[in-house]
Each structure stands twice: as C-alpha cells, then as structure tokens.
Protein backbone atom coordinates (compact mmCIF):
# COMPACT_ATOMS: atom_id res chain seq x y z
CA UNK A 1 24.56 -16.57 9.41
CA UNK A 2 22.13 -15.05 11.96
CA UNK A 3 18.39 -16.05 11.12
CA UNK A 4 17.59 -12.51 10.66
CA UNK A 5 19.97 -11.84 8.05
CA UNK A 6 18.37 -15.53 5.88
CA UNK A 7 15.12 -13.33 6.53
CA UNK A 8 16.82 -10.63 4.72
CA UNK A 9 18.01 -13.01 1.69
CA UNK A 10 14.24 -14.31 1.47
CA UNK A 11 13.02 -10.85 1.30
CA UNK A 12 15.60 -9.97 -1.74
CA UNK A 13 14.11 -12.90 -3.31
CA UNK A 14 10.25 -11.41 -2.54
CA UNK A 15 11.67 -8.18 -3.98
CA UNK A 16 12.60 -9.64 -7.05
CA UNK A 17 10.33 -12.14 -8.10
CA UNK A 18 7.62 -9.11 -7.40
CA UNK A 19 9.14 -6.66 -9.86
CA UNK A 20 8.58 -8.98 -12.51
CA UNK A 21 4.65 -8.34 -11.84
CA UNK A 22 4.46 -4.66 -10.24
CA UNK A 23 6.77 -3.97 -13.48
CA UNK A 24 4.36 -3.70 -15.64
CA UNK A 25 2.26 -1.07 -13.88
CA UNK A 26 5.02 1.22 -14.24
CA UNK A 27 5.31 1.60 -17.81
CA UNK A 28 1.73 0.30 -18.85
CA UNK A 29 1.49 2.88 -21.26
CA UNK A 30 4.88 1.99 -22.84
CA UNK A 31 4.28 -1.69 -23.21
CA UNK A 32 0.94 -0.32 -24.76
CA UNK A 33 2.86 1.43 -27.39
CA UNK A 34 5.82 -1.11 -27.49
CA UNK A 35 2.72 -3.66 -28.39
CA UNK A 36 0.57 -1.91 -30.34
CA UNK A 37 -1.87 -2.35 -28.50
CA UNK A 38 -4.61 -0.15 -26.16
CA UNK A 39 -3.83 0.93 -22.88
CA UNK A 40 -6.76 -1.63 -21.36
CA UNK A 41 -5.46 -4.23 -23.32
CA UNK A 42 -2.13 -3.74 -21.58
CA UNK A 43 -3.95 -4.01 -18.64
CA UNK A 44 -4.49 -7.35 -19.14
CA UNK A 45 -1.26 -8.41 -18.93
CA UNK A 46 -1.53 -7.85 -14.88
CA UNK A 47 -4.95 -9.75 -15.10
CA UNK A 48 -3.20 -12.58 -17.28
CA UNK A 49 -0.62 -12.85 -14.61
CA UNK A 50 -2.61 -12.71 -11.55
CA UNK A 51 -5.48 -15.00 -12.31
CA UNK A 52 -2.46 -17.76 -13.15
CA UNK A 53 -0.67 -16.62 -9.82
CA UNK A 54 -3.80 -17.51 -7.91
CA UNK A 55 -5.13 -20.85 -10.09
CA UNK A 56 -1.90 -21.87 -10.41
CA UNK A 57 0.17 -21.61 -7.48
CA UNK A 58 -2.62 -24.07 -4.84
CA UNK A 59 -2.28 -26.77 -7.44
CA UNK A 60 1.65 -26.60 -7.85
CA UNK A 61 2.02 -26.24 -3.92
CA UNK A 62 0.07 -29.60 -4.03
CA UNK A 63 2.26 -31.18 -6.55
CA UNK A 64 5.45 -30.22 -4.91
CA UNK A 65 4.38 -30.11 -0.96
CA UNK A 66 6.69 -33.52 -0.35
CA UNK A 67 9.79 -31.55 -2.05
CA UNK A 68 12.55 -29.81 0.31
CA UNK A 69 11.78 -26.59 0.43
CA UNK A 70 15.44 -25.03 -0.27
CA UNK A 71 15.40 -27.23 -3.48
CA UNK A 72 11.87 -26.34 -4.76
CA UNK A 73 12.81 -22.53 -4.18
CA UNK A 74 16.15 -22.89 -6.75
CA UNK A 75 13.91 -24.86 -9.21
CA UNK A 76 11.22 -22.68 -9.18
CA UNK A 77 13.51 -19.48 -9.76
CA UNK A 78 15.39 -21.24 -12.93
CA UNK A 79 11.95 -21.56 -14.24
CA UNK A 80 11.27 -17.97 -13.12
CA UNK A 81 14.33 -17.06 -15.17
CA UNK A 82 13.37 -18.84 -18.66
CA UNK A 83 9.89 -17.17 -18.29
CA UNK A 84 12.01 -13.18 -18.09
CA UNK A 85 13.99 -14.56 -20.89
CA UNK A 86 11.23 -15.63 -23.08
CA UNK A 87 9.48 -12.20 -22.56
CA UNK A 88 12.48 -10.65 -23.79
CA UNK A 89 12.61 -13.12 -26.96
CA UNK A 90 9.01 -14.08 -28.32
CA UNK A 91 7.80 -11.01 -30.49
CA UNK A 92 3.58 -9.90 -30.14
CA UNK A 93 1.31 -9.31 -27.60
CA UNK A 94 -0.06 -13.02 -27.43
CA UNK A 95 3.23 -14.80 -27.23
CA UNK A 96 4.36 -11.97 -24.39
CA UNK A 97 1.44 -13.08 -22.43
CA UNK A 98 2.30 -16.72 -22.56
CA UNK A 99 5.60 -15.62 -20.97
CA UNK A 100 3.55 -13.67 -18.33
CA UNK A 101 1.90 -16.75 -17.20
CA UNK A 102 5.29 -18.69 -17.01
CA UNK A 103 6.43 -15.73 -14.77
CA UNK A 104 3.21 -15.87 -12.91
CA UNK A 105 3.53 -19.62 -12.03
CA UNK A 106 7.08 -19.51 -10.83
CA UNK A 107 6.65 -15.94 -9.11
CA UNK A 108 3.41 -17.83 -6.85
CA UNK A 109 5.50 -20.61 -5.54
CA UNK A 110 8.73 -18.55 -4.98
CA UNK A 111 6.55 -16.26 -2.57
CA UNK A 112 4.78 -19.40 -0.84
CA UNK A 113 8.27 -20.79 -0.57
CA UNK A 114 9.56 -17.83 0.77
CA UNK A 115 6.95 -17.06 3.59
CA UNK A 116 6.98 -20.59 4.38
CA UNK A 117 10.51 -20.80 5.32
CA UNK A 118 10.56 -17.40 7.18
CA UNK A 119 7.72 -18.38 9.54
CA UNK A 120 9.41 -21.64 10.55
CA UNK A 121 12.95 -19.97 11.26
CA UNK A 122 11.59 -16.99 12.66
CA UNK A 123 11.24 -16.78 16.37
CA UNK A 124 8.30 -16.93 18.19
CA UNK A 125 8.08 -13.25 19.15
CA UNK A 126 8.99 -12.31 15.80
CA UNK A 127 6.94 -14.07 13.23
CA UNK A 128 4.76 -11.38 11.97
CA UNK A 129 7.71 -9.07 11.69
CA UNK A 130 9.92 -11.35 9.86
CA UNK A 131 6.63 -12.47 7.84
CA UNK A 132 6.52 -7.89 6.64
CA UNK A 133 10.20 -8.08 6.20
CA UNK A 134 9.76 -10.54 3.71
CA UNK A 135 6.36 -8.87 2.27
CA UNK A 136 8.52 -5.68 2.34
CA UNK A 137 10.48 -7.49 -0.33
CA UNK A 138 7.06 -7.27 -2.20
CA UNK A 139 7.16 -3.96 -1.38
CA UNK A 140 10.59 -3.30 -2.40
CA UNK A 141 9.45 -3.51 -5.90
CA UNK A 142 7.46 -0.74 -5.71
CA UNK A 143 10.53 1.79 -4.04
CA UNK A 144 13.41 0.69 -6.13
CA UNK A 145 11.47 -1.80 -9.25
CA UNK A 146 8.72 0.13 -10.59
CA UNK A 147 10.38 3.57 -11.18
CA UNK A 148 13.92 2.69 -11.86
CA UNK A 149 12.11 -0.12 -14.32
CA UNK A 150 10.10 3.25 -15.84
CA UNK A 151 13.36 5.14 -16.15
CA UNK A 152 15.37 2.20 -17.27
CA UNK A 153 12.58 1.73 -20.40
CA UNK A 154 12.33 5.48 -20.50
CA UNK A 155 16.15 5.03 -21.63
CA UNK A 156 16.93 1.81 -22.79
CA UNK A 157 13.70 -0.06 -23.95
CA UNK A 158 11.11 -2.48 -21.39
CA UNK A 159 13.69 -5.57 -22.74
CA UNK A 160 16.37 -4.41 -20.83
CA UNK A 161 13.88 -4.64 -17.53
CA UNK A 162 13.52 -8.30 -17.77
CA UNK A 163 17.03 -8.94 -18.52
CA UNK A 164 18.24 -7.59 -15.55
CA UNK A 165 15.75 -9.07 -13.43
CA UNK A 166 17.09 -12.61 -15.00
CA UNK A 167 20.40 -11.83 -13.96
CA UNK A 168 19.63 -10.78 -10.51
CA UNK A 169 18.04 -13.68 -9.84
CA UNK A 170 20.59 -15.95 -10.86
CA UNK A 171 22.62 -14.23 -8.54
CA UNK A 172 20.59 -15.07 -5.15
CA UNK A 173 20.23 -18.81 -6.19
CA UNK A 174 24.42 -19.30 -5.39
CA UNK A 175 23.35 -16.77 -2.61
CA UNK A 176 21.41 -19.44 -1.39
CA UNK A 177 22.73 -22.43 -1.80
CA UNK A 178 25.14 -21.30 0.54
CA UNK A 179 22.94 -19.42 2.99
CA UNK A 180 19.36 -20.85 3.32
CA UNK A 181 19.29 -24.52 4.95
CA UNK A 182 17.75 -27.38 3.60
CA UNK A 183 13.86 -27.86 4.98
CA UNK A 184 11.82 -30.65 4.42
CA UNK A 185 8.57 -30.14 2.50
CA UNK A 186 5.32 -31.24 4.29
CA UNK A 187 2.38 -33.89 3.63
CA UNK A 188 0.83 -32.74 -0.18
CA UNK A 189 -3.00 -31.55 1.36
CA UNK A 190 -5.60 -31.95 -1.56
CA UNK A 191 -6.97 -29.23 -3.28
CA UNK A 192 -10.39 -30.19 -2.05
CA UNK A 193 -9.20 -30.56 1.53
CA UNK A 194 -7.95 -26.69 0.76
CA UNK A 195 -11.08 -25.48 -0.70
CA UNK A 196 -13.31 -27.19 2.30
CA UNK A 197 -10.84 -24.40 4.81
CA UNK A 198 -13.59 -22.04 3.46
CA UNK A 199 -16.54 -23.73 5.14
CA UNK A 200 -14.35 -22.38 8.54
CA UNK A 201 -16.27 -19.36 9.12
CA UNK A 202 -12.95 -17.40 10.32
CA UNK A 203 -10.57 -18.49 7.36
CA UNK A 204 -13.43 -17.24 4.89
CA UNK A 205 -13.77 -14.07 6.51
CA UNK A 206 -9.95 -13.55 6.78
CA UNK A 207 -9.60 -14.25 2.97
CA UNK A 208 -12.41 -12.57 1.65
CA UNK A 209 -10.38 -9.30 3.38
CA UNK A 210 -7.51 -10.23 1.45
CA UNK A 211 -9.54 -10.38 -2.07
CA UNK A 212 -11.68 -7.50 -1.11
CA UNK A 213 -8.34 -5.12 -0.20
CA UNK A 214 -6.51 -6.30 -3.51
CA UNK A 215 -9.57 -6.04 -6.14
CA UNK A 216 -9.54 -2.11 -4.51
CA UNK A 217 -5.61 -1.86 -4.90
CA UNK A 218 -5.64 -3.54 -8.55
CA UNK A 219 -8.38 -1.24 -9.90
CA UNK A 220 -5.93 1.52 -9.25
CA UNK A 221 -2.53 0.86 -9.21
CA UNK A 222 -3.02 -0.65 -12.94
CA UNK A 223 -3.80 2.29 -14.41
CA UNK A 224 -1.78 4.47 -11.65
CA UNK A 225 0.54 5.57 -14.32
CA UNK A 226 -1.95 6.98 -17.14
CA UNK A 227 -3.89 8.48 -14.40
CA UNK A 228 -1.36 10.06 -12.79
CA UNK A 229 0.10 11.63 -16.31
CA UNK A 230 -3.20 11.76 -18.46
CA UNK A 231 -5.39 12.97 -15.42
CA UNK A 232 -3.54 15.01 -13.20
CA UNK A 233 -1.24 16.22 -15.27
CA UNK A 234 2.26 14.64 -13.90
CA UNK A 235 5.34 14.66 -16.48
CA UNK A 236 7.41 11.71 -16.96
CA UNK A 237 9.92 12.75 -14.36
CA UNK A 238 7.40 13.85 -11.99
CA UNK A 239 5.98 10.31 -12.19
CA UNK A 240 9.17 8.56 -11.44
CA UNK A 241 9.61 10.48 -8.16
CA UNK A 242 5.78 9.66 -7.32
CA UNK A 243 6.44 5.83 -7.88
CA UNK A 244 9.10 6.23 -5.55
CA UNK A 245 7.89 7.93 -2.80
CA UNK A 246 5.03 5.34 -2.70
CA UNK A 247 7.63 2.53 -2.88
CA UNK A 248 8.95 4.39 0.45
CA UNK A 249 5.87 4.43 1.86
CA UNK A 250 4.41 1.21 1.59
CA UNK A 251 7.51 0.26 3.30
CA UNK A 252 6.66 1.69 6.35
CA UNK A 253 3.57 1.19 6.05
CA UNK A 254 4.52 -3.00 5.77
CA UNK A 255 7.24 -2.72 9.15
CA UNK A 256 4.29 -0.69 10.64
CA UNK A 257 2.07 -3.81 10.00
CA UNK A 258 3.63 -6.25 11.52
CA UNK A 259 4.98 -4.13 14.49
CA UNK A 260 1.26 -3.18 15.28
CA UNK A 261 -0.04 -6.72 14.71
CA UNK A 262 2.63 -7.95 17.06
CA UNK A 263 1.53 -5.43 19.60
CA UNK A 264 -2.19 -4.39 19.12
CA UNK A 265 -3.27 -7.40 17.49
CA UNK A 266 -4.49 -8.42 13.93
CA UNK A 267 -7.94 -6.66 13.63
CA UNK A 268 -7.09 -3.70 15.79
CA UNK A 269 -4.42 -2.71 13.05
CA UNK A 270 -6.82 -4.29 9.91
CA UNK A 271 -9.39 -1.60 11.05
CA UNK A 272 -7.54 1.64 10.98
CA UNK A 273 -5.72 0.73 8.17
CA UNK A 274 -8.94 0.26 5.82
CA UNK A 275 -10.09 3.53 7.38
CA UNK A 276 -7.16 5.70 6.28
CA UNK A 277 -7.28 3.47 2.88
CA UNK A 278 -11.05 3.70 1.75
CA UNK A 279 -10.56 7.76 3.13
CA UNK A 280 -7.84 8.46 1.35
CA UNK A 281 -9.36 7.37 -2.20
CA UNK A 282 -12.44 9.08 -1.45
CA UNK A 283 -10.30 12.35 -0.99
CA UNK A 284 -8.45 11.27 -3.93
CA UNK A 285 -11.70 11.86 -5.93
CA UNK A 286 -11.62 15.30 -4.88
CA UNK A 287 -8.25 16.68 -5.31
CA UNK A 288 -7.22 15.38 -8.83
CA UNK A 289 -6.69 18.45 -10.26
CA UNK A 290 -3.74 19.63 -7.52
CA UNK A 291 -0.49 17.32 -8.25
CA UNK A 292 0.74 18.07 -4.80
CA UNK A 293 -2.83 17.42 -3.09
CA UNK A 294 -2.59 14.12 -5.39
CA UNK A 295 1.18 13.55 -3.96
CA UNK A 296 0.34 13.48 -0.76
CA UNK A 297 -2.98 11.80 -0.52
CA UNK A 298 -1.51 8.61 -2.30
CA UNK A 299 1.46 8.42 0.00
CA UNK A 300 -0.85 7.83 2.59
CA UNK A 301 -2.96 5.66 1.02
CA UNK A 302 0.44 3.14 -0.06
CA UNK A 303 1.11 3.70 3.65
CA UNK A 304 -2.27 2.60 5.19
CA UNK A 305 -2.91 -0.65 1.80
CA UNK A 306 0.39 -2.21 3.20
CA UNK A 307 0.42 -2.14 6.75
CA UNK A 308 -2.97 -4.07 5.98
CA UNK A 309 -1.50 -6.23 4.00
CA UNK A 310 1.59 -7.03 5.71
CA UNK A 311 -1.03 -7.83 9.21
CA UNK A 312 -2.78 -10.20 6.73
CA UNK A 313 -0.42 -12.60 5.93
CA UNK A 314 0.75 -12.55 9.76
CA UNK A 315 -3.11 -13.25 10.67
CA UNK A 316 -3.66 -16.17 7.80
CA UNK A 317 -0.19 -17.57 9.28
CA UNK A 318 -1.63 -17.72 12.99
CA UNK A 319 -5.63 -18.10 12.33
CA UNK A 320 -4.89 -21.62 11.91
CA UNK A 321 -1.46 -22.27 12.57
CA UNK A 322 -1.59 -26.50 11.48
CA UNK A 323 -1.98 -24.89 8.17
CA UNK A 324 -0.45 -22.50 8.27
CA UNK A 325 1.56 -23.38 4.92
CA UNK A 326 -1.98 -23.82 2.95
CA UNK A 327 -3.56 -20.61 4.21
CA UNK A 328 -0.95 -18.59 3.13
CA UNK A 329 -0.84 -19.94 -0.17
CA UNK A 330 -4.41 -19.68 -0.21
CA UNK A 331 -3.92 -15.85 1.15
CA UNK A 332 -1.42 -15.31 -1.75
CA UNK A 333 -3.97 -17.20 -4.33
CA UNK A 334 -6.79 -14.10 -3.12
CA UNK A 335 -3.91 -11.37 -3.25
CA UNK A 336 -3.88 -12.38 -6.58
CA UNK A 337 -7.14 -13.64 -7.80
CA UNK A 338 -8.18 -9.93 -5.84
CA UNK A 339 -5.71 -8.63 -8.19
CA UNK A 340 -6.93 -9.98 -11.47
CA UNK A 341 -10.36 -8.84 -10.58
CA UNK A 342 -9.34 -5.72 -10.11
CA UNK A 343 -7.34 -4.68 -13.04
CA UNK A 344 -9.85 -6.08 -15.62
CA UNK A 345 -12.57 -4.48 -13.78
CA UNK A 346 -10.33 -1.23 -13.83
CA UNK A 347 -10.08 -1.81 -17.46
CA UNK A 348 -13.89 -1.81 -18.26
CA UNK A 349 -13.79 1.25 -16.17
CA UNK A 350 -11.17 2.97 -17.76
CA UNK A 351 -12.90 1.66 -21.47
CA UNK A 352 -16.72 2.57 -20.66
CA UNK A 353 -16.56 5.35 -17.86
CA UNK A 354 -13.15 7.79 -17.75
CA UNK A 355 -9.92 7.35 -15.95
CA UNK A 356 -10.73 9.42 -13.17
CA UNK A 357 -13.32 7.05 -11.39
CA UNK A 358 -11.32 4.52 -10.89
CA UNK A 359 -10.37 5.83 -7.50
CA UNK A 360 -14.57 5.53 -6.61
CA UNK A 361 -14.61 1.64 -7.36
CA UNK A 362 -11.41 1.71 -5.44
CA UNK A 363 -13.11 2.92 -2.43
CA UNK A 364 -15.88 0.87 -2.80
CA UNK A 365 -13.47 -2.10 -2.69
CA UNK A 366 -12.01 -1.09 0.58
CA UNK A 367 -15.62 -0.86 1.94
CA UNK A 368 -16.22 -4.32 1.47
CA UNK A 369 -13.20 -5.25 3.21
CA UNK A 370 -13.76 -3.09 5.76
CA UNK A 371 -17.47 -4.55 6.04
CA UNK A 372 -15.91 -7.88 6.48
CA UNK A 373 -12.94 -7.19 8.87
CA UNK A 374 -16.25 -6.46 11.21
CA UNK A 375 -17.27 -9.31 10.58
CA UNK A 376 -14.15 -11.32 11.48
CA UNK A 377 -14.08 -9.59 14.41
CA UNK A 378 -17.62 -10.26 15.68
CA UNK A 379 -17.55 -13.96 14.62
CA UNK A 380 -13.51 -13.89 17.01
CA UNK A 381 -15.08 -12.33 19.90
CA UNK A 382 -18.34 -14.56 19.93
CA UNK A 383 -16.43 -17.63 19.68
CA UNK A 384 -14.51 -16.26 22.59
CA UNK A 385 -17.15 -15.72 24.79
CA UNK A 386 -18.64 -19.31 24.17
CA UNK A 387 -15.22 -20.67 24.70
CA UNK A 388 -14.82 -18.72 27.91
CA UNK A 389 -18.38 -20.14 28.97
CA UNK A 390 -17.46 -23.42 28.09
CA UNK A 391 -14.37 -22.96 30.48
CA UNK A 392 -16.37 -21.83 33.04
C-alpha cells in the first residue's frame, strides 16, 4: 500500500475519533433536553472533554513515548471504544461526563499518534500536506459527523451516535493491523523538559496562536447550534444543511492550508487567514437577522479557522523539528486547552449577556492571535537577520 493511501487510513481514524468531540456541538440542545439539564450546562460537556484532552494527553504521551507506535494507536482506540460504550450505558449527566473524559483521554493520544506517524512516512515535500490530510480527518467530522449525528438523534435518539462511532472504530483497528507498519516509539521526554519548550521564545509564540485561534473557535461553535436556531431563526433542517456546508468548507479551507504553507510559507498563510477569520465574525455581528447573509458569512469563516489551523500543526511540526513529536502534542494540548476556555467562557456569555455576542468575544479571540502571529513573525525575521550577520 502506497504511503499516501496509510495517510488516508490515519485520516479516517482523525475523522472518527473527532466526531466523538465535535458531536456534541451538533445536538447541544438535545443532550440538554435528553439530560435535563441547561443549555450552558451542556456546554460543559465540550469544556469537560477538552481540558482532559489537553492535561491529559502530555502526561500519557510521556508514559507511553517508549511504546511502538502502531501498538499504542490499537490500545488507545479499544479504550476509545469502552469510553462510547459507557456513554451509551451510565444514566445522568455526571456519570455521562465521566465517560466524556475517558473519550477525551483516548481521543488526545489517537490524534498525537496519528500525526506522529504521518509526518515520519510522509515525504519530504509533502509533510504539511499529508499533516491537513490527516487534520482534514478532524475536519471530516464536521462535513459528514456533526449533521448526520444531528439527523441521526433527530431520528433515532443521541445513543445511537455513539454506538456507531464504536463500531466504526473497531472496524479501522483490523484495517490497520494490516495496513499501518509497526514504528518504534521514541525516548519518554519529561513533562518538565516539555513545559521548559515555552521559555523558547518562537515555540511560545507559535502556541499561544494555537490557544488564542481555538478559545475564538470554541466560544462559537459550542453554542453554533442554539444560535443558529434560537437567534437567526434556522429550522431543524435548515441547520443540518448549514453544519454541512461548513463541514465542506473547512475542508478546503484545511487542503488550502497546507498547500499554501508548503508554498508561501507558515506566517504568510497564518496572516490572511486570521484576517478573513476575525472579519468574518465581526460581519457576523451585523447580519444575524438575514439566514442567507448568516449562511454565507460562516462558510467563510470555517474556510479561513482551518486553513489556519491545518498551517499550525505543519509549523509546530517544523519550528523545531527534534521535537517535533512533543510540540505537536503540546500544539494539540492548546487546541484543546484553547477549546475548553472557550466554551465555558461562551457559556458565561451565553448565561450573563445573550446568545448573540458570542460572535464579539469570538472576534476578540482571533485578535489576539492575530496580535501574536506578528509577533512570531518579527521575533523569525530578527533572528534571521542576526543569523545572517553572524554568517557574514
């Protein structure tokens, strides 16, 4: 099997290990009522999930950095598997979010795992493209997970969701047992040697993008759903076909990425990607009460959020390539931790302002991020002037 088709495989794997989070954000107001509980408190079933993705996954990489890779990935999706089972099983809202956190764990080393591998069989020419395939996985969940997972619990009930995400996966592990090679594991880094990667002026400015772009994209895309029905007005159906189209979109937007970043370079695509992000939000603001103004304006902004996202994970894989296995585990620990912060902020929002300005504190997000992709930029192009002096 051609290396570009095991890219493919690890990408299926991205896209299903990421449905089991994105899910969630699809039928938020469902689970709410399938709960009993408020639609903020639902919320915090992404925050749950996230802030164990990004505590959790550093310290398990640690544990399990010695173990061959194509073993750790089965292991680590049979856990994924009890954890979708369990949701399905344990009854209440506190129980559900212990099975969240299971899923959480499991999901955070899968997608390390995954990126790992893909870098090291990709070609040279073709890392940060293979690197968005696989995020397009990621991605995937949002075109085919999150509205066929709204119409399947529109039908059938959220429980069905989870089952079928089980059985999926169980599929791709005999997928890859006969597919992905076997790949030794690397020498465990401590947690403090991980941690001191911040005092690099360039890592912390590359991951502080990451946490800056996701706190922006959490605030909204939590509470996407009840926006998009409660505030502008879109019917069940409607909202399906919105999900959808956004799925689409973020797919280009990820291939985009990484073609970009492969030709124009890492900051040059970062820019103009926060541009059309932070201006698309702010127009968002603006046009709430048109459903097609609405439909359009958050196409582009899924569009322009992933093809910054998918150039991130190709820049924390070549900032530092001699760890390049930590950074992106540490990139995927900010996704996350970005993540967290933003849906429990969007939930205070939502509780003790309105619905509607969540797309402001989006903006505001993207700022930041946008403040520090300067930043990264300056600090590269100093350090290669001195280094060019230095030469000379």
């Amino acid at each position: 099997m051609s290396n570009k088709a095991k890219i493919y495989i690890l990408a299926l794997i991205s896209f299903l290990v990421g449905t089991s989070q994105y899910i969630i954000s699809g039928i938020l107001d469902k689970m709410a009522d399938a709960l009993g509980v408020s639609i903020g408190a639902a919320g915090q079933l992404i925050t749950v999930f996230s802030f164990a993705y990004a505590i959790g996954t550093p310290i398990l990489m640690v544990l399990t950095a010695k173990m061959e890779r194509r073993k750790l990935l089965i292991y680590t999706l049979f856990v994924f598997i009890i954890g979708n089972l369990l949701s399905v099983i344990v009854p209440g809202y506190g129980l559900f979010m212990i099975a969240r956190i299971i899923m959480a764990l499991s999901t955070g080393v899968a997608v390390v795992t995954v990126l790992s591998i893909a870098a090291k069989i990709a070609p040279a020419n073709r890392k940060a493209s293979s690197i968005a395939t696989v995020v397009m996985g990621f991605t995937g969940s949002l075109i085919i997970g999150v509205p066929i997972g709204r119409f399947i619990t529109s039908m059938y009930g959220w429980r069905f969701v989870f089952i079928g995400i089980a059985l999926l996966v169980l599929l791709v592990i005999f997928i890859i047992l006969n597919t992905i090679p076997k790949m030794n594991g690397e020498a465990s880094i401590p947690l403090t040697r991980q941690i001191a990667m911040f005092k690099k002026p360039k890592i912390a400015l590359a991951l502080s993008i990451t946490f800056f772009l996701m706190t922006g994209y959490g605030i909204i895309f939590t509470y996407l759903s009840p926006f998009l029905v409660n505030t502008v007005g879109m019917s069940d159906h409607l909202l399906s076909i919105t999900l959808l189209v956004l799925g689409v979109a973020s797919l280009f937007g990820s291939k985009l990425g990484g073609f970009s970043a492969d030709k124009r370079g890492v900051i040059f695509t970062l820019k103009r990607g926060l541009l059309v992000n932070g201006t698309s939000l702010v127009v968002l603001s603006f046009t709430s009460h048109s459903i097609i103004a609405v439909f359009i304006i958050l196409t582009v902004w899924s569009f322009a959020g992933w093809s910054s996202g998918a150039t991130q994970q190709y820049n924390l894989a070549t900032i530092s390539p001699e760890s390049s296995d930590v950074l992106l585990g540490l990139n995927q620990s900010m996704m996350q931790l970005g993540f967290a912060v933003g849906a429990g902020l969007g939930g205070v929002i939502v509780g003790q302002i309105s619905l509607s300005s969540i797309t402001w504190f989006s903006a505001l997000s993207v700022v930041f991020a946008s403040i520090t992709t300067f930043g990264l930029s300056r600090f590269l192009n100093n350090k290669k002037i001195v280094n060019q002096g230095f030469l000379a």
